[in-house]
C-alpha atoms as a PDB file:
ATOM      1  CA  UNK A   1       0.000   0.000   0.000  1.00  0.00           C
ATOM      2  CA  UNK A   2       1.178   3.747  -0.869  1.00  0.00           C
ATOM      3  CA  UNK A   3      -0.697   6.715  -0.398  1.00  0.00           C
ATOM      4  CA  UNK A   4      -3.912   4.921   0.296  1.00  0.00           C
ATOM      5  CA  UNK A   5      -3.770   2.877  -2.757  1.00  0.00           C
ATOM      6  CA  UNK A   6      -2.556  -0.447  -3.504  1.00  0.00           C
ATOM      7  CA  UNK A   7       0.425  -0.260  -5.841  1.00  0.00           C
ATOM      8  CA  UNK A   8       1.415  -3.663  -8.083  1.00  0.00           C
ATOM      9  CA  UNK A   9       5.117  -3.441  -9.339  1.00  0.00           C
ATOM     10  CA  UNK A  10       4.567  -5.383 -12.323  1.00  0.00           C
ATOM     11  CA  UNK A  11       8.069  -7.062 -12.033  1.00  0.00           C
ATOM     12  CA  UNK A  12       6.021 -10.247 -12.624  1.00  0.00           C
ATOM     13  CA  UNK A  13       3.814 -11.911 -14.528  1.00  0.00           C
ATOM     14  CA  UNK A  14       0.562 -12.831 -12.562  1.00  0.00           C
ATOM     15  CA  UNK A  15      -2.088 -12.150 -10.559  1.00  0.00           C
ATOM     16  CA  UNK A  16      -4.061 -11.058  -7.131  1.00  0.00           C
ATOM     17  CA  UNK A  17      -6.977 -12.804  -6.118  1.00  0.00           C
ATOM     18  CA  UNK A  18      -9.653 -12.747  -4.473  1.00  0.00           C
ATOM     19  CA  UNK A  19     -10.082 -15.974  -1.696  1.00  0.00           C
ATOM     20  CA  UNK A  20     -13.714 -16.319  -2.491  1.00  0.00           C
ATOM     21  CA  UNK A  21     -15.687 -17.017  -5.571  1.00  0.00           C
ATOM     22  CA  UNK A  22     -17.945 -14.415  -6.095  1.00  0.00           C
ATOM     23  CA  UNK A  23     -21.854 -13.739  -8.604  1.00  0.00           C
ATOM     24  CA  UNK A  24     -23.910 -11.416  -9.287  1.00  0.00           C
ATOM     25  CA  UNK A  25     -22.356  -8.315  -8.040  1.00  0.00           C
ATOM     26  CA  UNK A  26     -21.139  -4.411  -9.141  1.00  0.00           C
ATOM     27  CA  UNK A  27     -17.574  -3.950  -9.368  1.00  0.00           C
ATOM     28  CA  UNK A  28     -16.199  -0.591  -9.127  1.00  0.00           C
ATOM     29  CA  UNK A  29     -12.156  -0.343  -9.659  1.00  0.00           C
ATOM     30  CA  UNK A  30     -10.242   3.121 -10.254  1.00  0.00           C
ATOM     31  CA  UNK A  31      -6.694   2.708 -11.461  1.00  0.00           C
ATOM     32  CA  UNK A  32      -3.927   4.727 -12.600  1.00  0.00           C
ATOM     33  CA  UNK A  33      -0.493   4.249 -14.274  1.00  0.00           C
ATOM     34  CA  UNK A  34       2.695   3.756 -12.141  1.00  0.00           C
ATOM     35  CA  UNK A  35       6.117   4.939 -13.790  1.00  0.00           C
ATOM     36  CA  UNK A  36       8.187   1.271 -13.949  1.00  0.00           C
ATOM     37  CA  UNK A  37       7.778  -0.503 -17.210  1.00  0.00           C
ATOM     38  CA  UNK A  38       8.911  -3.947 -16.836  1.00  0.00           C
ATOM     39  CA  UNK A  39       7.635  -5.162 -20.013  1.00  0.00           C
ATOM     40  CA  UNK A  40       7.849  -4.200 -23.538  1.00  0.00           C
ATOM     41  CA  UNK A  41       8.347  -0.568 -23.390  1.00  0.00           C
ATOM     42  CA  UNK A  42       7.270   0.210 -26.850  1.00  0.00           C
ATOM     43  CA  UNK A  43       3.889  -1.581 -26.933  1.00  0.00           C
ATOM     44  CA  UNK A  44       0.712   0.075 -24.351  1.00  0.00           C
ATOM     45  CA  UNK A  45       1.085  -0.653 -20.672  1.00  0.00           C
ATOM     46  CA  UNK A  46      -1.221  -3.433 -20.042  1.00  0.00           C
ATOM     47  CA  UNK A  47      -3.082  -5.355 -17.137  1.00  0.00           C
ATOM     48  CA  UNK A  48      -6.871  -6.200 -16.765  1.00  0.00           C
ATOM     49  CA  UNK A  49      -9.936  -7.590 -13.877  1.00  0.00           C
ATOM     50  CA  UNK A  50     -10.333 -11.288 -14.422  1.00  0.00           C
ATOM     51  CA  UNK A  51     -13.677 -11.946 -13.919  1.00  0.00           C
ATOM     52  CA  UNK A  52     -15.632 -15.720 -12.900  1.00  0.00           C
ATOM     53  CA  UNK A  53     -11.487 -17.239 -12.310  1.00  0.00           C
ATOM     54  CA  UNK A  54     -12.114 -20.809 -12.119  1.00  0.00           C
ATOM     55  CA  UNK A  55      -9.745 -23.857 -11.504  1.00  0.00           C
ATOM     56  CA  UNK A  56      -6.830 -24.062 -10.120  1.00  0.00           C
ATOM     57  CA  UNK A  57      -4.080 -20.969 -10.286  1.00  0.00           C
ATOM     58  CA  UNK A  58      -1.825 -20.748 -13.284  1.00  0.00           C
ATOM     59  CA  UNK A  59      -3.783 -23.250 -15.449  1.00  0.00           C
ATOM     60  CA  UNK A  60      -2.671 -21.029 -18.072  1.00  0.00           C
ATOM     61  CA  UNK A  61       0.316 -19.636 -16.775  1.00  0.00           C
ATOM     62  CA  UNK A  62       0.299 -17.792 -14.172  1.00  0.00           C
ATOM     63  CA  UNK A  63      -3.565 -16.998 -14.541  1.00  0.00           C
ATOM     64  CA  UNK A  64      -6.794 -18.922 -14.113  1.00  0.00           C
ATOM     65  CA  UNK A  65      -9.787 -19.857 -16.660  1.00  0.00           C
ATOM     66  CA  UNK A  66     -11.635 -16.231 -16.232  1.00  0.00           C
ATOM     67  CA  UNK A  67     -12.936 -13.018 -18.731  1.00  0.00           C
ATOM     68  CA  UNK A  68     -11.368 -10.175 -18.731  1.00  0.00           C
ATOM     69  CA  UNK A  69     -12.067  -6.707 -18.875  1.00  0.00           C
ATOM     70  CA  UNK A  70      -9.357  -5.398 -20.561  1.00  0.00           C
ATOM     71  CA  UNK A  71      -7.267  -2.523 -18.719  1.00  0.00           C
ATOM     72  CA  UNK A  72      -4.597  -1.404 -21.509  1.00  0.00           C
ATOM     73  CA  UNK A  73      -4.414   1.788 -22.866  1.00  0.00           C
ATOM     74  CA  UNK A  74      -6.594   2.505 -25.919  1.00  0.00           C
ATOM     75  CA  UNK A  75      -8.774  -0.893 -25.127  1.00  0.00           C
ATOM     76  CA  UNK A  76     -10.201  -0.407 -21.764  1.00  0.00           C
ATOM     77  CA  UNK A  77     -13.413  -2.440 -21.510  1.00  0.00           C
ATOM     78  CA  UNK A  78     -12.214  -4.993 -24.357  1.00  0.00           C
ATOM     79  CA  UNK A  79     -13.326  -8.536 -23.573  1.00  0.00           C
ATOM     80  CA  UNK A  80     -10.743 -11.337 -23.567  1.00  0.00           C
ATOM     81  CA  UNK A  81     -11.650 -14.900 -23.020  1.00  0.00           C
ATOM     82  CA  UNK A  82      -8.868 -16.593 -21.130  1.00  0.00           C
ATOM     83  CA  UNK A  83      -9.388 -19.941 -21.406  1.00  0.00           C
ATOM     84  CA  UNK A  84      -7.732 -23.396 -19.903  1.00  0.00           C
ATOM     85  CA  UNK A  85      -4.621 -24.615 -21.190  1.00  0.00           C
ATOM     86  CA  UNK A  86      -4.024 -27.792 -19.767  1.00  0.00           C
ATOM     87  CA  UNK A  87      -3.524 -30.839 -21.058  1.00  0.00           C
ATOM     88  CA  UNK A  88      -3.862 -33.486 -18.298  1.00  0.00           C
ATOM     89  CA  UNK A  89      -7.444 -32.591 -16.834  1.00  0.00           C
ATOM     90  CA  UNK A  90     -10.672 -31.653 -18.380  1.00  0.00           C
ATOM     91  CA  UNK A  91     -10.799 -28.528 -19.899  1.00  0.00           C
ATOM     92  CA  UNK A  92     -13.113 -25.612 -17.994  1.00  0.00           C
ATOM     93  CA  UNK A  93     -15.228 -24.213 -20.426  1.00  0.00           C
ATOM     94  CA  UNK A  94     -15.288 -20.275 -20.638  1.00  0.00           C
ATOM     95  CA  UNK A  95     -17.251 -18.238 -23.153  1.00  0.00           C
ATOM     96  CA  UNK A  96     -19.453 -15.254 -23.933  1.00  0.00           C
ATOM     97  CA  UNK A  97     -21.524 -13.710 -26.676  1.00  0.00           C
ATOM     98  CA  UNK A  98     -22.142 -10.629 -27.632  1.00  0.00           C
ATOM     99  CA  UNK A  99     -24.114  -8.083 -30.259  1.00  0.00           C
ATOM    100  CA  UNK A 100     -21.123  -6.908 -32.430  1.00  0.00           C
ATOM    101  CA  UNK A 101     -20.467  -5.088 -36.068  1.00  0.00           C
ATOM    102  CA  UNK A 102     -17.386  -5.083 -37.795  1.00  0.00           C
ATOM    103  CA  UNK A 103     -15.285  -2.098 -37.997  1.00  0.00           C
ATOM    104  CA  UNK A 104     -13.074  -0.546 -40.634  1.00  0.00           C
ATOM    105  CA  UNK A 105      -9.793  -2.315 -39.305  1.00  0.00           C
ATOM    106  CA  UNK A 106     -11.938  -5.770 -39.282  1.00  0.00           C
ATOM    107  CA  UNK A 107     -11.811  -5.849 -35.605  1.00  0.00           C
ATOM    108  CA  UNK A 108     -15.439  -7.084 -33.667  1.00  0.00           C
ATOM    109  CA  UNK A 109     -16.594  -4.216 -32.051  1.00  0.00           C
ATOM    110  CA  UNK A 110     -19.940  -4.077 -29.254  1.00  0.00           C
ATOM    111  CA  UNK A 111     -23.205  -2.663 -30.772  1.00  0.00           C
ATOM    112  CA  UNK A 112     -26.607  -2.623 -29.150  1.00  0.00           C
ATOM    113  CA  UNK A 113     -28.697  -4.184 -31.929  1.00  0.00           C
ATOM    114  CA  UNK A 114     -25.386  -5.834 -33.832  1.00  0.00           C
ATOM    115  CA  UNK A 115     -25.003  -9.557 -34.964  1.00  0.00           C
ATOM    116  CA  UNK A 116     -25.270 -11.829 -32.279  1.00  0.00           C
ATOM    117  CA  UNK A 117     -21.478 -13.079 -32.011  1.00  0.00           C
ATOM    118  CA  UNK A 118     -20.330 -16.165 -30.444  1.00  0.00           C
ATOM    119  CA  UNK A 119     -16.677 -15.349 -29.401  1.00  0.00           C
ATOM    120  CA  UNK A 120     -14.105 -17.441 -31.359  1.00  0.00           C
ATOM    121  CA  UNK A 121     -10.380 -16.347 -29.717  1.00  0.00           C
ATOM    122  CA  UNK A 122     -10.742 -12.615 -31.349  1.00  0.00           C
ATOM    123  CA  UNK A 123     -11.059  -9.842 -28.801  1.00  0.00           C
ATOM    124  CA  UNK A 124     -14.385  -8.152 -28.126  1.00  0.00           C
ATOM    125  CA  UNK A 125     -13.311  -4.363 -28.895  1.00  0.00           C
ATOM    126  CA  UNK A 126     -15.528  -1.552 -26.831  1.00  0.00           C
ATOM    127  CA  UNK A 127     -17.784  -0.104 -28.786  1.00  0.00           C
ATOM    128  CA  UNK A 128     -15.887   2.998 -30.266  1.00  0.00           C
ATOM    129  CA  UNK A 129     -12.374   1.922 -30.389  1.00  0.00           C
ATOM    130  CA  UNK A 130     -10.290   3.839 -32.894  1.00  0.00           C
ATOM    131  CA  UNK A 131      -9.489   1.804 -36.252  1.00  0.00           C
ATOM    132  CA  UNK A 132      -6.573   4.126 -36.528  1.00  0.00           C
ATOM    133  CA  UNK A 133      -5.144   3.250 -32.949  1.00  0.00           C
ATOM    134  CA  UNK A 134      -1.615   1.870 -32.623  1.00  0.00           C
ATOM    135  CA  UNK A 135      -1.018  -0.008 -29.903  1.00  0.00           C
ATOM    136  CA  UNK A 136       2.093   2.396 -28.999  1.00  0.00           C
ATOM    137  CA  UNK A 137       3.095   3.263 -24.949  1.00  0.00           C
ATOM    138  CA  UNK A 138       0.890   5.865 -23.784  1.00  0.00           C
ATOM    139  CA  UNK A 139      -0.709   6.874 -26.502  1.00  0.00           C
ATOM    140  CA  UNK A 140      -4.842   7.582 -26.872  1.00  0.00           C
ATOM    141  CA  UNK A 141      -7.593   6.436 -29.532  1.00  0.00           C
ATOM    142  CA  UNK A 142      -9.988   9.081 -30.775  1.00  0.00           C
ATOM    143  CA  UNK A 143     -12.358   8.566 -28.550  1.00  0.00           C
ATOM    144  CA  UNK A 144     -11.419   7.365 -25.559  1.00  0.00           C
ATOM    145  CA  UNK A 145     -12.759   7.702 -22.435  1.00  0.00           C
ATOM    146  CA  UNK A 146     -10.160   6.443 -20.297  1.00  0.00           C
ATOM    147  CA  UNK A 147      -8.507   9.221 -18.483  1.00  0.00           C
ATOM    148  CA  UNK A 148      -5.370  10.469 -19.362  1.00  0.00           C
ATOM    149  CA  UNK A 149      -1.979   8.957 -17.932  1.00  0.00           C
ATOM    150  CA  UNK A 150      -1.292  10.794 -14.861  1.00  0.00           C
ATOM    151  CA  UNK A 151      -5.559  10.642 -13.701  1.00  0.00           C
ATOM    152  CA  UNK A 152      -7.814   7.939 -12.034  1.00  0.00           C
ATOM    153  CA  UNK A 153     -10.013   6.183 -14.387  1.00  0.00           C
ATOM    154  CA  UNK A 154     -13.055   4.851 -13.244  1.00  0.00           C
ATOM    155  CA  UNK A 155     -14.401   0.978 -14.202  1.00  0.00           C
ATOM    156  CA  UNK A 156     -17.402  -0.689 -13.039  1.00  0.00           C
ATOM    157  CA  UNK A 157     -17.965  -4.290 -14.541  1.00  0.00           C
ATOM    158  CA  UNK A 158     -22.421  -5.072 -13.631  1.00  0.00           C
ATOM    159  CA  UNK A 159     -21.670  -9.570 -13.534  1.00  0.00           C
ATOM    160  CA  UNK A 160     -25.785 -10.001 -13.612  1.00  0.00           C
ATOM    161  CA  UNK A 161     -26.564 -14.019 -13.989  1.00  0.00           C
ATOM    162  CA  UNK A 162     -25.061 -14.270 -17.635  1.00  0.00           C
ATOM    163  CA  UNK A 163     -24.321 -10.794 -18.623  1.00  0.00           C
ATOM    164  CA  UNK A 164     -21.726  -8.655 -18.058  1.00  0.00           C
ATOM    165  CA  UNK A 165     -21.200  -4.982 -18.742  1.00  0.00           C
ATOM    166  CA  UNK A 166     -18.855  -2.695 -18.952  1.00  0.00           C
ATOM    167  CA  UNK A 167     -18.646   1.099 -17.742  1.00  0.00           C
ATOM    168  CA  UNK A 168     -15.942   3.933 -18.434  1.00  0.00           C
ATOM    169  CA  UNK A 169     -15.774   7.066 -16.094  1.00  0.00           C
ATOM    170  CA  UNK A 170     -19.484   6.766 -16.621  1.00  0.00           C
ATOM    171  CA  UNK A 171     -19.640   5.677 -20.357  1.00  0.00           C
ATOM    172  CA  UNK A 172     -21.110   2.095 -21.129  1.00  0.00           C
ATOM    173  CA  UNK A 173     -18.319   0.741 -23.236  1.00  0.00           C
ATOM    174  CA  UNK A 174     -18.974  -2.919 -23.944  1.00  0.00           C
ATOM    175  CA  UNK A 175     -21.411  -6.006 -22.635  1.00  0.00           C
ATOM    176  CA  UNK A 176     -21.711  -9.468 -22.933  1.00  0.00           C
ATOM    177  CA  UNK A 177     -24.514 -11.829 -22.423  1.00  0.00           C
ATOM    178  CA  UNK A 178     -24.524 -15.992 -22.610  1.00  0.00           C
ATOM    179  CA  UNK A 179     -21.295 -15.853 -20.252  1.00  0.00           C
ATOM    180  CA  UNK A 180     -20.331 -19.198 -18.769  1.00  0.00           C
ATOM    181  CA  UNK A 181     -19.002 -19.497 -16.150  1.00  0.00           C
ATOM    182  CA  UNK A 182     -21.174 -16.599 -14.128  1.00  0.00           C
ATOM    183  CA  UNK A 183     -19.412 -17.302 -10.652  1.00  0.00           C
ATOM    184  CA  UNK A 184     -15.561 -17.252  -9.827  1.00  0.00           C
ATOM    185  CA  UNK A 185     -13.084 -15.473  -8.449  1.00  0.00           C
ATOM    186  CA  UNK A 186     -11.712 -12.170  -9.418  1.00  0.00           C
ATOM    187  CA  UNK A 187      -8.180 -10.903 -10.364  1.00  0.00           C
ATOM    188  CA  UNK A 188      -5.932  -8.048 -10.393  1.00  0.00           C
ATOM    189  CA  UNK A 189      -3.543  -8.700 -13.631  1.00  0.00           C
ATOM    190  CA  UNK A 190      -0.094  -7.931 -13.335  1.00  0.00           C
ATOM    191  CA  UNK A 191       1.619  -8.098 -16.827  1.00  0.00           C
ATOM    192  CA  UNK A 192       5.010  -5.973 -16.940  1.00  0.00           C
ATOM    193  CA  UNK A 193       3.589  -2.570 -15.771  1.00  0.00           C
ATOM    194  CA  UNK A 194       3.258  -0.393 -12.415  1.00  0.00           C
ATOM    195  CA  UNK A 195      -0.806  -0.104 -12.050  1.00  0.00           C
ATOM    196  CA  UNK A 196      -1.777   1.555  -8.750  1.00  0.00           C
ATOM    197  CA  UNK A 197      -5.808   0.796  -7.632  1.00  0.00           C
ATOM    198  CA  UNK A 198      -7.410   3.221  -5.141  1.00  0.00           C
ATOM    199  CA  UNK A 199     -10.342   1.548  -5.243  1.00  0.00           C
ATOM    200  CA  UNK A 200     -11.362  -1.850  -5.360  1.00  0.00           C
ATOM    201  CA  UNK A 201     -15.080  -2.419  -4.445  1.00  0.00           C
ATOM    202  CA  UNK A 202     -18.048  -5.350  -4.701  1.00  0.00           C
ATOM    203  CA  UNK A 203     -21.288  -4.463  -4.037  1.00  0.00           C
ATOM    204  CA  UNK A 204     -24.293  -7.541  -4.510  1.00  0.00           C
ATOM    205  CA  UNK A 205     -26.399  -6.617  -6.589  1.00  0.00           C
ATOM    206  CA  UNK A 206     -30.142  -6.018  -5.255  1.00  0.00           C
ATOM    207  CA  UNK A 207     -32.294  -8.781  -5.767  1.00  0.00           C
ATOM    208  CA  UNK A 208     -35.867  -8.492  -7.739  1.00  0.00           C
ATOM    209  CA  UNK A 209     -39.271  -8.601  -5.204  1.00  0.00           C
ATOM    210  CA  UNK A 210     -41.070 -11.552  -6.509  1.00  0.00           C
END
């Protein structure tokens, strides 16, 4: 802990985690850039929230079956399945769907209304990623609403039954729906780069009178 916040180095490759599994809950994070890069130093510092972790740790090294909400720069809100890698047990099935349209680079981008896409090992871009982005250290899309390096942004993933979705500093960026597993622990990514959180809260979500 520094300042109030809780600062990851990024020296390694992996993860913290929560001890319980967790459903059906509202997830509010707000993160900011550190200064070390550990990691390529060209390419946009990177790290995510893995979301419905299942398994056992480092079943695909050093992080657990799980979706992510994508935390690197220019994709915040992406959706990654990370799925099971090994060889010697049953494999943990992980997946999501989501309404999508294609954009001008040929990436799969969220659209309320789009195609109904079954993910298939591309990343689920947020809605109004920039076709023109490049994927280069601290640098912005277009239209991003992640704040800018030095600031707080704010991220709230909604995990409702099957659905997740996605919120910017206040902007509904992505959402997925058909999401198995909808339970599991969460984690803090640590991939090569200093991310300070100084917030990290789980609120269940209110359950419907009957």
């Amino acid at each position: 802990m520094r300042d109030g916040a809780l600062r990851i180095s990024g020296e390694e490759f992996g993860c913290i985690a929560t001890k319980k599994a967790y459903r059906d809950y509202h997830l509010i994070a707000e993160f900011k850039w550190g200064e070390k890069i550990f990691g390529n130093p060209r390419t946009v510092r990177n790290s995510g929230i893995l979301m419905h972790a299942t398994g056992p740790d480092g079943n695909r090294p050093p992080w657990m079956a799980s979706i992510e909400c994508q935390l690197a720069q220019g994709c915040v809100g992406d959706f990654i399945v990370i799925p099971d890698k090994q060889t010697k047990t049953p494999s943990i099935p992980v997946d999501i769907t989501s309404d999508t349209t294609i954009g001008e680079d040929g990436r799969t981008r969220w659209k309320t209304g789009g195609t109904p896409t079954n993910y298939s090992g591309r990343q689920f871009w947020w809605s109004k990623h920039d076709p023109e982005f490049k994927e280069r250290i601290d640098t912005h899309g277009r239209w991003d609403v992640e704040s800018p390096l030095n600031e707080w942004t704010r991220v709230e993933c909604v995990c409702a039954g099957g659905r997740i979705t996605v919120i910017v500093n206040g902007v509904t960026v992505n959402e997925c729906y058909d999401v198995w597993p909808f339970a599991g622990k969460i984690l803090l990514e640590v991939e090569g780069y200093e991310i300070l959180f100084r917030k990290f809260e789980l609120h269940p979500l209110k359950q419907e009178s009957k």
